[in-house]
C-alpha atoms as a PDB file:
ATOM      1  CA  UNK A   1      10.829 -32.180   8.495  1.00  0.00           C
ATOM      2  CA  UNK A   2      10.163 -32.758  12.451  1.00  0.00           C
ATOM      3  CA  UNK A   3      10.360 -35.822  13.549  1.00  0.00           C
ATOM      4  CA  UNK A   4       7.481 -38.086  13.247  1.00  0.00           C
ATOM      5  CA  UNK A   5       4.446 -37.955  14.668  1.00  0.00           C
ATOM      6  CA  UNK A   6       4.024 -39.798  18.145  1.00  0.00           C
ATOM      7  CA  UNK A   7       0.961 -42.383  18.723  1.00  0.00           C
ATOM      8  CA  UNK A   8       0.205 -44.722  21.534  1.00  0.00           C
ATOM      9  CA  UNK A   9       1.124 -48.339  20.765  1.00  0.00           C
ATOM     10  CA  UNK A  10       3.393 -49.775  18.721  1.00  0.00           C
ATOM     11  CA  UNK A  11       1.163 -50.690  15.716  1.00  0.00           C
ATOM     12  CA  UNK A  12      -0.400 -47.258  16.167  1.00  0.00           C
ATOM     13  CA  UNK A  13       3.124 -45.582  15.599  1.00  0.00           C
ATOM     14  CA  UNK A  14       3.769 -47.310  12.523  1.00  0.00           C
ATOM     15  CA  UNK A  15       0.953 -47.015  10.628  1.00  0.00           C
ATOM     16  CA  UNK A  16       1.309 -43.162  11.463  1.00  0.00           C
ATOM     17  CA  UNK A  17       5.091 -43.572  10.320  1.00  0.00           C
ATOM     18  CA  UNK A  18       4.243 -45.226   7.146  1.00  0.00           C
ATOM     19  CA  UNK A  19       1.128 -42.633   6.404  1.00  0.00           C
ATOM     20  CA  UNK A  20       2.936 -39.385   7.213  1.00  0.00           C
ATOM     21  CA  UNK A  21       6.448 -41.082   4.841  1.00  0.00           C
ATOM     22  CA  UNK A  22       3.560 -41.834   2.317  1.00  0.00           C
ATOM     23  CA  UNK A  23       2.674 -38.433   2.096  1.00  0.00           C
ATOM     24  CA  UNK A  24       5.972 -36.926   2.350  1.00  0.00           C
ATOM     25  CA  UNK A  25       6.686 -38.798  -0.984  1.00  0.00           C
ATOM     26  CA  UNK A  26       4.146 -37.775  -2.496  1.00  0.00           C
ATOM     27  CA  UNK A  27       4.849 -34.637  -2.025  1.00  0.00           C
ATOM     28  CA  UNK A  28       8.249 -34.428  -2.910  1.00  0.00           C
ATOM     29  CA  UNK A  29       7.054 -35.711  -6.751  1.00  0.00           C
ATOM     30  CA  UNK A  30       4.954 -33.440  -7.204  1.00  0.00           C
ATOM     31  CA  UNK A  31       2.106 -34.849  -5.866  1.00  0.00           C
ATOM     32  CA  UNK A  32       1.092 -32.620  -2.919  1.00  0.00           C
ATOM     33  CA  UNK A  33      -2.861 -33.136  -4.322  1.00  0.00           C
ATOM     34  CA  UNK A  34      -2.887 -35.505  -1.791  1.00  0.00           C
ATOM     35  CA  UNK A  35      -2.148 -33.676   0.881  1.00  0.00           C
ATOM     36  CA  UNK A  36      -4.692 -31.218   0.095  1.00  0.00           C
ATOM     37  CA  UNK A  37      -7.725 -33.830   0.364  1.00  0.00           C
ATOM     38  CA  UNK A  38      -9.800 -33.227   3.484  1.00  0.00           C
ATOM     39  CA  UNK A  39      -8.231 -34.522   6.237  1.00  0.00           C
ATOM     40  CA  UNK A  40      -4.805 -35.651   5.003  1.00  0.00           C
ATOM     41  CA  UNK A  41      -3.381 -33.374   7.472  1.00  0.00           C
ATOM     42  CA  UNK A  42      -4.860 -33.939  10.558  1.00  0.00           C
ATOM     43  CA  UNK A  43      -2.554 -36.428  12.074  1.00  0.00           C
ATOM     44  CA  UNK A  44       0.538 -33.349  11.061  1.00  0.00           C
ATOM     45  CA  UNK A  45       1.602 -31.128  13.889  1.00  0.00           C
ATOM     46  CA  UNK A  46       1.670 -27.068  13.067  1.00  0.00           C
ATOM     47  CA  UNK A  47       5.551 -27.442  12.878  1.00  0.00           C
ATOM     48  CA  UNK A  48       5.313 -30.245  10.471  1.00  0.00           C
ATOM     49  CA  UNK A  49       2.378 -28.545   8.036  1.00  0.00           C
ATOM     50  CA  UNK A  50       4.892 -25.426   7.816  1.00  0.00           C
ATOM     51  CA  UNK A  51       7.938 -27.857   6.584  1.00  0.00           C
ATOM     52  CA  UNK A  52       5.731 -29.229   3.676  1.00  0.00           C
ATOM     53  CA  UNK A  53       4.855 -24.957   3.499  1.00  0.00           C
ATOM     54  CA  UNK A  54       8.848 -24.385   2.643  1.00  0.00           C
ATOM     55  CA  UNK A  55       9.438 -27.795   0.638  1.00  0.00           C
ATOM     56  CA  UNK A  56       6.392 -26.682  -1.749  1.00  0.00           C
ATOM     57  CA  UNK A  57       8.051 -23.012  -1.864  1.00  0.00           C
ATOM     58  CA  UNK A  58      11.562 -24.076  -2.074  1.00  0.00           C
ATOM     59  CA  UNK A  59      10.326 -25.856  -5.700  1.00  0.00           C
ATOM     60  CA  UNK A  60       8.621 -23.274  -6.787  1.00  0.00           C
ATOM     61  CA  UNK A  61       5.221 -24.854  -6.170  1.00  0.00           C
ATOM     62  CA  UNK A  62       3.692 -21.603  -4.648  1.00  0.00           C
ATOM     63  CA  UNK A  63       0.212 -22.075  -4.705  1.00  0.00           C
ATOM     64  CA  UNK A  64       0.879 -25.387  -2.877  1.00  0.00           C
ATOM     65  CA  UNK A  65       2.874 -23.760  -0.569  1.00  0.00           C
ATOM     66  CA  UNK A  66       0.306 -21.012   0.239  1.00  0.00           C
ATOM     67  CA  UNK A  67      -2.325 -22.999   1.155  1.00  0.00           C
ATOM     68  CA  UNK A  68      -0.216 -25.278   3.785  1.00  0.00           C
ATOM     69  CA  UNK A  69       1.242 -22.267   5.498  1.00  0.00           C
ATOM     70  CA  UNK A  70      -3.033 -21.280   5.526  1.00  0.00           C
ATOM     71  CA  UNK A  71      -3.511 -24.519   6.942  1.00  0.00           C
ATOM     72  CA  UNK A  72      -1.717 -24.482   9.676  1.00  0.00           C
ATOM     73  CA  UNK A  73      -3.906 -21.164  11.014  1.00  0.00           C
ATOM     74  CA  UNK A  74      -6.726 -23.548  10.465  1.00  0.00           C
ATOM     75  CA  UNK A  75      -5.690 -26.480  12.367  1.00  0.00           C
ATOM     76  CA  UNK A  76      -3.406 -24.866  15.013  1.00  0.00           C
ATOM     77  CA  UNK A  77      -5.185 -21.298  15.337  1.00  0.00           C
ATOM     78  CA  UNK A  78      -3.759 -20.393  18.582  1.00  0.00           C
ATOM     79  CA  UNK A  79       0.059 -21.277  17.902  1.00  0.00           C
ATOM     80  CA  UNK A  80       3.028 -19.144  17.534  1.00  0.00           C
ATOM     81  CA  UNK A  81       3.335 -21.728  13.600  1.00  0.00           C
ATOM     82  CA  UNK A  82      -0.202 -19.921  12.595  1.00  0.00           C
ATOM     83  CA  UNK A  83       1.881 -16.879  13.045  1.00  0.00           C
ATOM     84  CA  UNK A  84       4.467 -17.715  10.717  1.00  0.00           C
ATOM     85  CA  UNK A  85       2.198 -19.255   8.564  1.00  0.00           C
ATOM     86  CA  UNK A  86       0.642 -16.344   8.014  1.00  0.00           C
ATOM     87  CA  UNK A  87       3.742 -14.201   6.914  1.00  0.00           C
ATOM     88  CA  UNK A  88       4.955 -17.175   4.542  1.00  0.00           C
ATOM     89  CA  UNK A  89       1.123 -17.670   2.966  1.00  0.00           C
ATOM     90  CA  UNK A  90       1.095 -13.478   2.450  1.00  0.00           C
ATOM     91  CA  UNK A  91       4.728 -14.223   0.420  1.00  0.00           C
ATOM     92  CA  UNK A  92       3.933 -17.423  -1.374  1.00  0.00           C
ATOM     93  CA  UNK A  93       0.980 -15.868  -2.673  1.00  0.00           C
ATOM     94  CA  UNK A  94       3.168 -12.627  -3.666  1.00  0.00           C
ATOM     95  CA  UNK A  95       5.986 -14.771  -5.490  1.00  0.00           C
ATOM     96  CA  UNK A  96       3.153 -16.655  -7.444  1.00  0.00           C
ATOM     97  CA  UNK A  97       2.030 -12.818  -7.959  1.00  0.00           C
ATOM     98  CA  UNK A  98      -1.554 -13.305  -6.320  1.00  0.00           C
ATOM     99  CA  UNK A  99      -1.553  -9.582  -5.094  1.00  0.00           C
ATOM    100  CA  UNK A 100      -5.139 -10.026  -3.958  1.00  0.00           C
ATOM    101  CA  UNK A 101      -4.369 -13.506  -1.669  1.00  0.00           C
ATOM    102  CA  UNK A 102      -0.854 -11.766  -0.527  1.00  0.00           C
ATOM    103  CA  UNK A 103      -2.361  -8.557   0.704  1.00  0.00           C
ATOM    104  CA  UNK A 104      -5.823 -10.156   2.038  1.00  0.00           C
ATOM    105  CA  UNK A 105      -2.778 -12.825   4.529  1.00  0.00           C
ATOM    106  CA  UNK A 106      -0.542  -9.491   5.246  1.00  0.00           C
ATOM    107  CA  UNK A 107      -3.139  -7.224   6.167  1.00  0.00           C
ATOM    108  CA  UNK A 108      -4.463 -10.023   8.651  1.00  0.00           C
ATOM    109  CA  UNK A 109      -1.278 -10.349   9.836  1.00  0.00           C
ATOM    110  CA  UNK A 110      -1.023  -6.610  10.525  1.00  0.00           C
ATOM    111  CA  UNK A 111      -3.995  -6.199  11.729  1.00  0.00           C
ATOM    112  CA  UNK A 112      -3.692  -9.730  14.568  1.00  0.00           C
ATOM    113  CA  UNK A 113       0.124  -8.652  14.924  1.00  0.00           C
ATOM    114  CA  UNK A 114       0.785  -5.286  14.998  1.00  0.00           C
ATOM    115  CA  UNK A 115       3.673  -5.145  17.661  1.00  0.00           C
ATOM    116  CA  UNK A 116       5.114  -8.354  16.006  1.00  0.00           C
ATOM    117  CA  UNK A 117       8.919  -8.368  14.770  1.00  0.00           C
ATOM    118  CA  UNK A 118       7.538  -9.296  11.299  1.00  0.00           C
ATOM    119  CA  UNK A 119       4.859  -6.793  10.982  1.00  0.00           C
ATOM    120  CA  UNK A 120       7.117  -4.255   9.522  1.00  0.00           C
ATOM    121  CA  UNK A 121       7.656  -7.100   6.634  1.00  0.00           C
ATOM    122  CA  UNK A 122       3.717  -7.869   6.598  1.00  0.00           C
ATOM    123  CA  UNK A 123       3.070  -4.471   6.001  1.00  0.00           C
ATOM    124  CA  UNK A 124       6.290  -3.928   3.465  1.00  0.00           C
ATOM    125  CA  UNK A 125       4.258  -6.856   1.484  1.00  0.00           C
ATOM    126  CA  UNK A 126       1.043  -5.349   1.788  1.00  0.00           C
ATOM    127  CA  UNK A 127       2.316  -2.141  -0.063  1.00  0.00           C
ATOM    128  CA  UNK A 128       4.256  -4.216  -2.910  1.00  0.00           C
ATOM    129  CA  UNK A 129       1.046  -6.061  -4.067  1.00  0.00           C
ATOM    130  CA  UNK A 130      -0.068  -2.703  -5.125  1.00  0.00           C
ATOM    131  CA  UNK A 131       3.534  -1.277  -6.103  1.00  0.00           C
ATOM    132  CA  UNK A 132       4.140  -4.547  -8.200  1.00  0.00           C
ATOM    133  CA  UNK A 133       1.257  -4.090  -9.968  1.00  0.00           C
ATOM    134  CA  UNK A 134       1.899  -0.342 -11.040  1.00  0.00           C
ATOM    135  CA  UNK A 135       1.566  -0.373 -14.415  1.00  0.00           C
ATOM    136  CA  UNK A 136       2.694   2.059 -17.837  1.00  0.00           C
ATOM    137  CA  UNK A 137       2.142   5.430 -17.324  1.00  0.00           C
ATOM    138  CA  UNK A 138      -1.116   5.557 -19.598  1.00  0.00           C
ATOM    139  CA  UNK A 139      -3.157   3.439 -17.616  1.00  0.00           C
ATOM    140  CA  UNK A 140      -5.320   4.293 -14.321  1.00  0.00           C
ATOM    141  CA  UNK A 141      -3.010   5.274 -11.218  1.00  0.00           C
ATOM    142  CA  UNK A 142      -5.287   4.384  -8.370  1.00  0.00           C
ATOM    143  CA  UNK A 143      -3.346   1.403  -7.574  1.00  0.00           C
ATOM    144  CA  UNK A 144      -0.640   3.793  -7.140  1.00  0.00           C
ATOM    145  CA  UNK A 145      -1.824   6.041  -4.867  1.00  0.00           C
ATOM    146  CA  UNK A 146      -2.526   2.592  -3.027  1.00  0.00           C
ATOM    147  CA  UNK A 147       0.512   1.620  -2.812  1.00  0.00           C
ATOM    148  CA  UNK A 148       2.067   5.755  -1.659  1.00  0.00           C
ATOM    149  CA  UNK A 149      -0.456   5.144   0.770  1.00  0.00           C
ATOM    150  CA  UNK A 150       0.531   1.564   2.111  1.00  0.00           C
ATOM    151  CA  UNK A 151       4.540   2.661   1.427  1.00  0.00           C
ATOM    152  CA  UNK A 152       4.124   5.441   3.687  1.00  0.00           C
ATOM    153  CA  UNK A 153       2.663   3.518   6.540  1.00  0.00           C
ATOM    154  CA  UNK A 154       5.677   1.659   6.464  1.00  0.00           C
ATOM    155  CA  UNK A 155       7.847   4.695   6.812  1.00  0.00           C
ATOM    156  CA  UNK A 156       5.495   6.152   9.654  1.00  0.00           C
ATOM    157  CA  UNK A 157       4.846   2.673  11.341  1.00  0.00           C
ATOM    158  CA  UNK A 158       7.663   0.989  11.464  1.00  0.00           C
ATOM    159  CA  UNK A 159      11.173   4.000  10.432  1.00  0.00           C
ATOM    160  CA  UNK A 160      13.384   2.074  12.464  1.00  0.00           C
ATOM    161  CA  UNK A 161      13.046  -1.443  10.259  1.00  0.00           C
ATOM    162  CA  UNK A 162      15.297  -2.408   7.282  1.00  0.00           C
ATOM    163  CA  UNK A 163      12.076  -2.112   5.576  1.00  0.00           C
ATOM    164  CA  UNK A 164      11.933   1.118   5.688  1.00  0.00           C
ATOM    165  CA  UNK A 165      14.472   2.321   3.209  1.00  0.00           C
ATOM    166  CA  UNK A 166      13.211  -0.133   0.293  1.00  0.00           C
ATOM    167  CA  UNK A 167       9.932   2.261   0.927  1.00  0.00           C
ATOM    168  CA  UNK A 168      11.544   5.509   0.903  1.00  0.00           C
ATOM    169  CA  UNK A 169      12.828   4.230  -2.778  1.00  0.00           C
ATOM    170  CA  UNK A 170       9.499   2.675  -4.052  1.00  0.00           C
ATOM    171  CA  UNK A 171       7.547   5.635  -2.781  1.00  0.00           C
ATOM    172  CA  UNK A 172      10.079   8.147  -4.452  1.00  0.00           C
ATOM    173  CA  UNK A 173       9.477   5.888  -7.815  1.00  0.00           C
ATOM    174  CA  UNK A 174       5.728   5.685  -7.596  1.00  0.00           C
ATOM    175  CA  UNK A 175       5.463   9.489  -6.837  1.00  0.00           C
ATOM    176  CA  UNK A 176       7.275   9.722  -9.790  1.00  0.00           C
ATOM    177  CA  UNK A 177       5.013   8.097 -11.400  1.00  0.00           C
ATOM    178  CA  UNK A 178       1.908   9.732 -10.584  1.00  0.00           C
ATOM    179  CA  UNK A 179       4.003  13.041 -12.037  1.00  0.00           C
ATOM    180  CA  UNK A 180       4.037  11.238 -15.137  1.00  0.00           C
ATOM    181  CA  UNK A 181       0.876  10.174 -15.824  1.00  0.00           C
ATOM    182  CA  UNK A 182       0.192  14.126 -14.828  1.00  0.00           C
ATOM    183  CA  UNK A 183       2.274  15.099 -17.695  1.00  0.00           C
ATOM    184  CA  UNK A 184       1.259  12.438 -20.558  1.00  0.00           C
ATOM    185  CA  UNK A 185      -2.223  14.052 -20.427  1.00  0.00           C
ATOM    186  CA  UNK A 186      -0.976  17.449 -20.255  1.00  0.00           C
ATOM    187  CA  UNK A 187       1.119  16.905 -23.398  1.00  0.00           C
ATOM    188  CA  UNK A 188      -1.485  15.542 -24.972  1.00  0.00           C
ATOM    189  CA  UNK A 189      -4.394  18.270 -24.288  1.00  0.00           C
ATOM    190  CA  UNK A 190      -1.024  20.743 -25.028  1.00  0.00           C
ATOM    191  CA  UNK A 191      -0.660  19.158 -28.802  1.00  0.00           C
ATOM    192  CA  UNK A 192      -4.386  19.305 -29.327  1.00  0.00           C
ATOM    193  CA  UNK A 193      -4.032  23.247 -29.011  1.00  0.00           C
ATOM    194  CA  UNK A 194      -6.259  22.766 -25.293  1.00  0.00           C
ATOM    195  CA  UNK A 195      -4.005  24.857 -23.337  1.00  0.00           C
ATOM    196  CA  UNK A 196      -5.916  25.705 -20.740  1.00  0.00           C
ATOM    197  CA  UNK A 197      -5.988  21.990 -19.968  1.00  0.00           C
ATOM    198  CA  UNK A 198      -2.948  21.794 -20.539  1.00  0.00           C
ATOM    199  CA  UNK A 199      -1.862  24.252 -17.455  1.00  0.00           C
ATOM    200  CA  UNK A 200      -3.640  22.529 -15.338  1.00  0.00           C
ATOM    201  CA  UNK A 201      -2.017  19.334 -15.390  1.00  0.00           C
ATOM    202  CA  UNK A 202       1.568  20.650 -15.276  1.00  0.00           C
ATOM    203  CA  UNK A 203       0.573  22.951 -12.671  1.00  0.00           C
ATOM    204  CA  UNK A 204      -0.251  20.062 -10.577  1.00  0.00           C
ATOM    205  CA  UNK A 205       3.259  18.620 -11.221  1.00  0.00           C
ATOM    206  CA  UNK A 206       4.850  21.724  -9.927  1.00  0.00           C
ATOM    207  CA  UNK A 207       2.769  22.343  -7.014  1.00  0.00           C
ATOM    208  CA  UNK A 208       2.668  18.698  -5.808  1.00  0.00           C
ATOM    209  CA  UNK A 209       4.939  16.682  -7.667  1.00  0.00           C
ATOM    210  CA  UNK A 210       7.816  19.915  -7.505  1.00  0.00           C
ATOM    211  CA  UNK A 211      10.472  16.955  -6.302  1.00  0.00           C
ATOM    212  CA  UNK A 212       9.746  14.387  -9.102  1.00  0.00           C
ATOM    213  CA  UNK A 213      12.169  14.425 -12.048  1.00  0.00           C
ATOM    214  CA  UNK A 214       9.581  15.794 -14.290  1.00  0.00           C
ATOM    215  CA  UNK A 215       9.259  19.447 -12.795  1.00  0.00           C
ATOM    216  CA  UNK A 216      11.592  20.583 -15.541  1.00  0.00           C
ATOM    217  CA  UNK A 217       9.456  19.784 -18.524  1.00  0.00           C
ATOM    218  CA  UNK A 218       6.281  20.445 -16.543  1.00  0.00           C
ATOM    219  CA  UNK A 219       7.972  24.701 -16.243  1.00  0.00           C
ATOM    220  CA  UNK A 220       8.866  24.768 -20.021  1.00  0.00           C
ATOM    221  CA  UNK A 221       5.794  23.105 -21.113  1.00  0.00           C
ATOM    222  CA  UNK A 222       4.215  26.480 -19.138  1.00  0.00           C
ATOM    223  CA  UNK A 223       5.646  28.703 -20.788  1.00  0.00           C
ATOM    224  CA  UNK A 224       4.771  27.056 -23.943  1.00  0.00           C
ATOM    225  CA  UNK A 225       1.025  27.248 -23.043  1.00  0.00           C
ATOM    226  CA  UNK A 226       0.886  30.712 -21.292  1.00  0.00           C
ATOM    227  CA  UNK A 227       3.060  32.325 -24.805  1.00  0.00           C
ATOM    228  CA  UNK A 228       0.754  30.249 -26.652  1.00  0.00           C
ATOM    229  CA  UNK A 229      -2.395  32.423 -24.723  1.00  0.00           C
ATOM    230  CA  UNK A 230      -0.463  35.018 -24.605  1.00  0.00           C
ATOM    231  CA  UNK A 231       0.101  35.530 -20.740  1.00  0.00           C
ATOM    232  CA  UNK A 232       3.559  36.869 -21.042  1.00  0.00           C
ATOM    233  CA  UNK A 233       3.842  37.545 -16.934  1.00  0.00           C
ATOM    234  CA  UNK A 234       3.027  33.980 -16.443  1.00  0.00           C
ATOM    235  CA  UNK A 235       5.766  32.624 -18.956  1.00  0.00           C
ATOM    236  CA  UNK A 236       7.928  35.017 -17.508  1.00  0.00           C
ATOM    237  CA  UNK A 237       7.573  33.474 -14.394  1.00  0.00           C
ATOM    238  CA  UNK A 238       7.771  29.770 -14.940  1.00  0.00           C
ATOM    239  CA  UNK A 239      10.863  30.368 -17.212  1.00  0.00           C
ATOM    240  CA  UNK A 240      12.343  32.277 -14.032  1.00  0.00           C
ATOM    241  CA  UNK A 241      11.689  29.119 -11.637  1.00  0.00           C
ATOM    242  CA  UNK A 242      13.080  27.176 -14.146  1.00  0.00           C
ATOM    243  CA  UNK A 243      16.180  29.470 -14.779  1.00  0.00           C
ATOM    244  CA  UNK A 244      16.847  29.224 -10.806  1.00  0.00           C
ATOM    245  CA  UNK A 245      16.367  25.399 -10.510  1.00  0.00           C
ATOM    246  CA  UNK A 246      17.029  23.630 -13.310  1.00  0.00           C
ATOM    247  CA  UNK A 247      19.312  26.071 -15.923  1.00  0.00           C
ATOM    248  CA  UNK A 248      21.476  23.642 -17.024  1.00  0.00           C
ATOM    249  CA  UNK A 249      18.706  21.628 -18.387  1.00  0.00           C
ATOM    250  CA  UNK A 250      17.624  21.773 -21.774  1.00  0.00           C
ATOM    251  CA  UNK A 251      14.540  22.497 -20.886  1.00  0.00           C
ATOM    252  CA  UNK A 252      15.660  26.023 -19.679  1.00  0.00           C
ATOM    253  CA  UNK A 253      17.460  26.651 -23.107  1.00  0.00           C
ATOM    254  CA  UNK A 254      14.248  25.682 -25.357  1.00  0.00           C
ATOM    255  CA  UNK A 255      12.120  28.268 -22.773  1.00  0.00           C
ATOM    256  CA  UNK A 256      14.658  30.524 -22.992  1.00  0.00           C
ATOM    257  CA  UNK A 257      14.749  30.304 -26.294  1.00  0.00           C
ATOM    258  CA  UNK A 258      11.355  31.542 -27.018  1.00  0.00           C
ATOM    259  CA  UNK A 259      11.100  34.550 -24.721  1.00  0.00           C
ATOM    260  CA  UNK A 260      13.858  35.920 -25.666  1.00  0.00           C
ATOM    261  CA  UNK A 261      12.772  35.256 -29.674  1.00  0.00           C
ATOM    262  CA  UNK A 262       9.483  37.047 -28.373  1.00  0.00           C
ATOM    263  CA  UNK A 263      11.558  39.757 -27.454  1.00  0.00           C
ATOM    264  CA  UNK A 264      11.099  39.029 -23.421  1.00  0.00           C
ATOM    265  CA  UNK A 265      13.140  37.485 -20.840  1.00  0.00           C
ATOM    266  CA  UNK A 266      13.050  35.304 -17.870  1.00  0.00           C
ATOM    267  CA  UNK A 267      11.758  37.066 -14.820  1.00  0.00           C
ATOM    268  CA  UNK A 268       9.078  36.534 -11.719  1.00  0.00           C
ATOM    269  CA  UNK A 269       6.201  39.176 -13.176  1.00  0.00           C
ATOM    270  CA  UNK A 270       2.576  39.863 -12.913  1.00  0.00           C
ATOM    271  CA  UNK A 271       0.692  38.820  -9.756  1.00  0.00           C
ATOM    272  CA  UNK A 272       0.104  34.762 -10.140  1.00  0.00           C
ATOM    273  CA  UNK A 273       0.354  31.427  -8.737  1.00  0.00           C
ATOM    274  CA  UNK A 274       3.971  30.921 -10.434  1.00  0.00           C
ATOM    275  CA  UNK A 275       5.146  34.399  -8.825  1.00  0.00           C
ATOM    276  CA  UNK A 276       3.978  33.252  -5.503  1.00  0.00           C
ATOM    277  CA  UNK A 277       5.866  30.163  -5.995  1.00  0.00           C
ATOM    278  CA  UNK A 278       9.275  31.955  -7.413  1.00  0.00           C
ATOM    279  CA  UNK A 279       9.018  34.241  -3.891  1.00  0.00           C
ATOM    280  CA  UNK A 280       8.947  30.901  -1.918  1.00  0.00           C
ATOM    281  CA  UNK A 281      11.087  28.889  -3.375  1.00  0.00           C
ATOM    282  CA  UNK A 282      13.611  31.297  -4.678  1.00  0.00           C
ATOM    283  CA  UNK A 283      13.851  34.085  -2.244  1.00  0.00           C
ATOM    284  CA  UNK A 284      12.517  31.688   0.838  1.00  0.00           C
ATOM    285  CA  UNK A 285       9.404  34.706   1.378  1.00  0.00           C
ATOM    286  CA  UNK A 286       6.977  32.282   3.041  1.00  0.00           C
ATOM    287  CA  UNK A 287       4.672  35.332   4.431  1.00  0.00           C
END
């Protein structure tokens, strides 16, 4: 901690010496309650709030920690400590996984520093209290589209950071994601003999999830809903895509498996949505 805190007279100084060592100790056993009664800090300088900030965070006492980083933009609003303050309150309150607290300091902080060199991690924490809290595949994805949205502003905003990477990779895994919770429900209205349903969802994984690892199924789960209505040109066509992309796959064999037991075979046919894919994708026709 900074040195401590200067006071005119000799008297004066010591009974701020003794106060601000009372408090310290207090701190330091777990007592930091004190410090958070109106007032206590008044006599601290900005520099001196953020060390008790990092002693309460360096023991793991993270709402403690929050709120004298938040103190410090109280008392000293106009200092270059508020600043960091701010940054550390946004990750205290992420470590102690208060998503709402962390992204309410690091959208503030984006929003008062944009050109700063820690917005790029302000913003970085602003999309991981929605990432973090992307749950199984079977529940509601709107925090996930949250956190593609707040993911790609780090790409866009800030590409040259070391931040940016860590989003390419999250928002890779929470597209994923989104492809998954697509196919759950198509599986499901697919076993229930709702095929028509069914298409639906896994033609939403193939037109805008087509680079998520679950394009594969989403093909051969086509043809096994088109054969099942018995829309031959359209099974033709998704086994085709699949043939090109993604033969080796299992997948391929099992939709394979039943044209060809059907008497038919893989091949771009008919006039649909799947053909007009296969000509894109497979012979590069974008006209």
């Amino acid at each position: 901690m900074a040195g401590l805190i200067k006071a005119t007279g000799g008297r004066g100084m010591f009974l701020v010496a003794a106060l601000s060592a009372t408090l310290l100790a207090a701190c330091s056993s777990n007592e930091s309650s004190v410090l958070r009664q109106p007032g206590a800090l008044d006599a601290y300088s900005a520099e001196q709030v953020f060390d008790l900030g990092e002693q309460q965070l360096n023991e793991n006492r993270l709402d403690d920690a929050a709120f004298f980083f938040g103190e410090i933009e109280r008392l000293y609003p106009y200092s270059s400590w508020a600043r960091r303050g701010l940054i550390m309150q946004a990750f205290a309150y992420h470590r102690a996984r208060d998503y709402e607290n962390s992204r309410s300091a690091a959208q503030r902080y984006v929003d008062f520093y944009p050109t700063d060199e820690d917005a790029a991690y302000a913003q970085y924490l602003l999309a991981l209290s929605y990432y973090d809290q992307i749950d199984d595949i079977g529940r509601d994805q709107g925090v996930t589209f949250r956190a593609l949205q707040e993911l790609r502003r780090v790409i866009e905003l800030y590409p040259d950071s070391e931040y940016a990477t860590a989003a390419v990779q999250k928002f890779d895994l929470a597209f994923d994601h989104l492809a998954g919770k697509e196919m759950e429900v198509g599986r499901y209205y697919l076993s229930r003999g709702n095929f028509t349903a069914a298409i639906s969802r896994f033609r939403v994984v193939v037109e805008d999830f087509q680079t998520t690892t679950y394009t594969p199924e989403a093909l051969m789960r086509l043809v096994e809903a088109y054969m099942a209505l018995g829309l031959t040109d359209e099974a033709r066509s998704a086994a085709a895509i699949l043939g090109h992309n993604y033969q080796s796959t299992p997948f391929y064999a099992d939709a394979y498996a039943l044209l060809t037991g059907r008497g038919l075979s893989p091949e771009a046919s008919g006039d649909n949505w799947l053909v007009a894919i296969y000509r894109q994708v497979v012979r590069g026709e974008w006209m």
